[in-house]
C-alpha atoms as a PDB file:
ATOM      1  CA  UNK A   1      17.745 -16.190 -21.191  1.00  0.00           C
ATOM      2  CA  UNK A   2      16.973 -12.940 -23.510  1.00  0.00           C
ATOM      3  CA  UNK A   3      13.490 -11.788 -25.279  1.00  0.00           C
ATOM      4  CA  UNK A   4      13.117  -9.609 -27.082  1.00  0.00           C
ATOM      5  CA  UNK A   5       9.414  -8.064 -26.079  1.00  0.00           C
ATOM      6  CA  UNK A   6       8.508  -8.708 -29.675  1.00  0.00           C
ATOM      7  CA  UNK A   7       9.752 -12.732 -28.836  1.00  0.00           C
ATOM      8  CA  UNK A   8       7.660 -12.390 -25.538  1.00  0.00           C
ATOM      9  CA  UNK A   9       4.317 -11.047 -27.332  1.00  0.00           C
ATOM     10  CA  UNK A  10       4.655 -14.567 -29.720  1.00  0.00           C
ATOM     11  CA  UNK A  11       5.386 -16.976 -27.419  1.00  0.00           C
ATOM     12  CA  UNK A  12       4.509 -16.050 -24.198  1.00  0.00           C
ATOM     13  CA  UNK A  13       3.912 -19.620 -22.985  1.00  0.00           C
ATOM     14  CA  UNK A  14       7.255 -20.655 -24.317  1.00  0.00           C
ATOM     15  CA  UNK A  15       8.964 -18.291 -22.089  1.00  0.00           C
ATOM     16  CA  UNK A  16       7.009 -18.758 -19.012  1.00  0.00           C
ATOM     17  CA  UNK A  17       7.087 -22.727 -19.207  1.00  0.00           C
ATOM     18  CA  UNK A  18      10.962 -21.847 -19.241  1.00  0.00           C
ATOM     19  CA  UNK A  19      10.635 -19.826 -15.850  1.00  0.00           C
ATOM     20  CA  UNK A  20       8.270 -22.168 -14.199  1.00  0.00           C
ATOM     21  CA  UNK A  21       9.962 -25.459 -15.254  1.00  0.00           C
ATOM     22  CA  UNK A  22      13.396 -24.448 -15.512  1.00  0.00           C
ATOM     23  CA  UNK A  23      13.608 -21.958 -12.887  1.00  0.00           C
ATOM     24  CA  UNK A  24      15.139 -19.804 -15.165  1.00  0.00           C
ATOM     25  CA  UNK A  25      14.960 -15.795 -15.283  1.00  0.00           C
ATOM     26  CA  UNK A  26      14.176 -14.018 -18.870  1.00  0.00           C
ATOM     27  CA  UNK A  27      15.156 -10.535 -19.195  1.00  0.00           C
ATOM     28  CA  UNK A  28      13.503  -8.982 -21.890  1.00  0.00           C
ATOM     29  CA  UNK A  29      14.367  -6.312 -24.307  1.00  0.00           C
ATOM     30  CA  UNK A  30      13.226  -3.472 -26.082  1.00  0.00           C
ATOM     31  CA  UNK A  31      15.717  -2.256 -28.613  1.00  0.00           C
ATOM     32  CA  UNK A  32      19.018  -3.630 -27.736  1.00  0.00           C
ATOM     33  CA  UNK A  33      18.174  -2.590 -23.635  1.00  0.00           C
ATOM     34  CA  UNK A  34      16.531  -4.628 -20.560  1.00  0.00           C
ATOM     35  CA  UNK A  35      13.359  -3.397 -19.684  1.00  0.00           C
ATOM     36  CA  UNK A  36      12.202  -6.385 -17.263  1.00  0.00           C
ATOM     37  CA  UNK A  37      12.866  -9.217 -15.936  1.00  0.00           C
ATOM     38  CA  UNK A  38      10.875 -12.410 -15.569  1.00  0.00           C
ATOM     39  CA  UNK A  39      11.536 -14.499 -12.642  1.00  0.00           C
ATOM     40  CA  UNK A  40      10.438 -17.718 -10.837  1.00  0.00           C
ATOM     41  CA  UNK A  41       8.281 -16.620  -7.305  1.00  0.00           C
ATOM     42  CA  UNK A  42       9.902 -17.456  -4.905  1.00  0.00           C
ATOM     43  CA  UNK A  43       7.789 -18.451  -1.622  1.00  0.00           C
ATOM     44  CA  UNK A  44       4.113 -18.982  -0.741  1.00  0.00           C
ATOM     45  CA  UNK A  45       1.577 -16.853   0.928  1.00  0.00           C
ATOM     46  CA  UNK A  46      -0.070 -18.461   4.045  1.00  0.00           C
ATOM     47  CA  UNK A  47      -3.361 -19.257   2.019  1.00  0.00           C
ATOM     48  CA  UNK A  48      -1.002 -21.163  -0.415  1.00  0.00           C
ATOM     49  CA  UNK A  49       1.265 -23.094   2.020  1.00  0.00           C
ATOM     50  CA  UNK A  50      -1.911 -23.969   3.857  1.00  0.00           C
ATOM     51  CA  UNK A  51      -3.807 -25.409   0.602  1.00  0.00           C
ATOM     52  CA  UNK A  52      -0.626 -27.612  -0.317  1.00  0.00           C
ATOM     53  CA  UNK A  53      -0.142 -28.796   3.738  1.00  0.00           C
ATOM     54  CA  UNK A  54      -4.187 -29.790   3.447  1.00  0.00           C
ATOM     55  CA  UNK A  55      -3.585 -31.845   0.387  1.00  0.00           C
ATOM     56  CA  UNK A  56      -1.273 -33.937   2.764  1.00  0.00           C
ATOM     57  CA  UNK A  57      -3.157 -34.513   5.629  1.00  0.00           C
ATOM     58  CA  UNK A  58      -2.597 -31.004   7.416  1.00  0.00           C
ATOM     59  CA  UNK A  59      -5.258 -30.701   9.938  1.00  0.00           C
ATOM     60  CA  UNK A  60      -7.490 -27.803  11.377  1.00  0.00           C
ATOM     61  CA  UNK A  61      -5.873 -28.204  14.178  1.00  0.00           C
ATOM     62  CA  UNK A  62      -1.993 -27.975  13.114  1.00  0.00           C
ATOM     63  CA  UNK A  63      -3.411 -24.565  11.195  1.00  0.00           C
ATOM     64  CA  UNK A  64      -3.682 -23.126  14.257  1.00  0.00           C
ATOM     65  CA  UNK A  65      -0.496 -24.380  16.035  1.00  0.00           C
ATOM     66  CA  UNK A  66       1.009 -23.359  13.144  1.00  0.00           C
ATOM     67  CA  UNK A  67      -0.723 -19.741  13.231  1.00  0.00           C
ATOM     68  CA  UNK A  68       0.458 -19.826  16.826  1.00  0.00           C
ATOM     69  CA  UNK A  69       3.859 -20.271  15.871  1.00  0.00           C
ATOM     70  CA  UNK A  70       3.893 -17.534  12.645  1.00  0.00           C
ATOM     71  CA  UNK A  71       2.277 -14.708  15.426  1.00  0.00           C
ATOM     72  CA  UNK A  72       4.756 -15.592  17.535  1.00  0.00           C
ATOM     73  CA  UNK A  73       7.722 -15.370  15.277  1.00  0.00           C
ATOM     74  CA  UNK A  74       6.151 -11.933  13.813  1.00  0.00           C
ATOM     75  CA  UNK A  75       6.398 -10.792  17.615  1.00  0.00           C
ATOM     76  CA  UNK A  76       9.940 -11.315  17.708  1.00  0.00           C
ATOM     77  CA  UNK A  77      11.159 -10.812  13.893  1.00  0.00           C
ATOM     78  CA  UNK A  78       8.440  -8.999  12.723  1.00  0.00           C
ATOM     79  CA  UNK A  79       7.065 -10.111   9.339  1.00  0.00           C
ATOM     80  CA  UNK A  80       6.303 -13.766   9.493  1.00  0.00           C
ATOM     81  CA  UNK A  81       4.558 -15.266   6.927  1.00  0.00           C
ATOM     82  CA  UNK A  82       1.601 -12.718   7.205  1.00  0.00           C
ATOM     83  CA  UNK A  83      -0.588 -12.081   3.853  1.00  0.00           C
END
């Protein structure tokens, strides 16, 4: 989908219910030329993933298996899920 930033500055929510919902990216313009880009985010932080697992019966203790794991990983690979 293409803005223009004037489009954007109207109907912000419009666009962003578009991205959200639809998964779609927006590039927006500024006379005739892209000047951003508007994408879903992709991923969670650990604070996030934790607050959704909670909401489904995650436990104290599987946040710390599963911090066991994610130090582990970061040991081997490096970045792993650290915020």
């Amino acid at each position: 989908m293409i803005v223009t930033a004037t489009e954007l500055a109207n109907d912000s929510n419009r666009v962003l219910d578009r991205v959200i919902e639809g998964g779609e990216i927006v590039e927006v313009q500024r006379h005739g030329h892209t000047v951003a880009e508007i994408r879903p985010k992709i991923g969670a932080s650990r604070s996030e993933a934790l607050r959704l697992l909670r909401g489904r019966g995650f436990t104290e203790s599987d946040s710390r298996q599963l911090q066991a794991a994610m130090d582990a990983a970061a040991g081997v690979i490096g970045y792993a899920g650290r915020d």
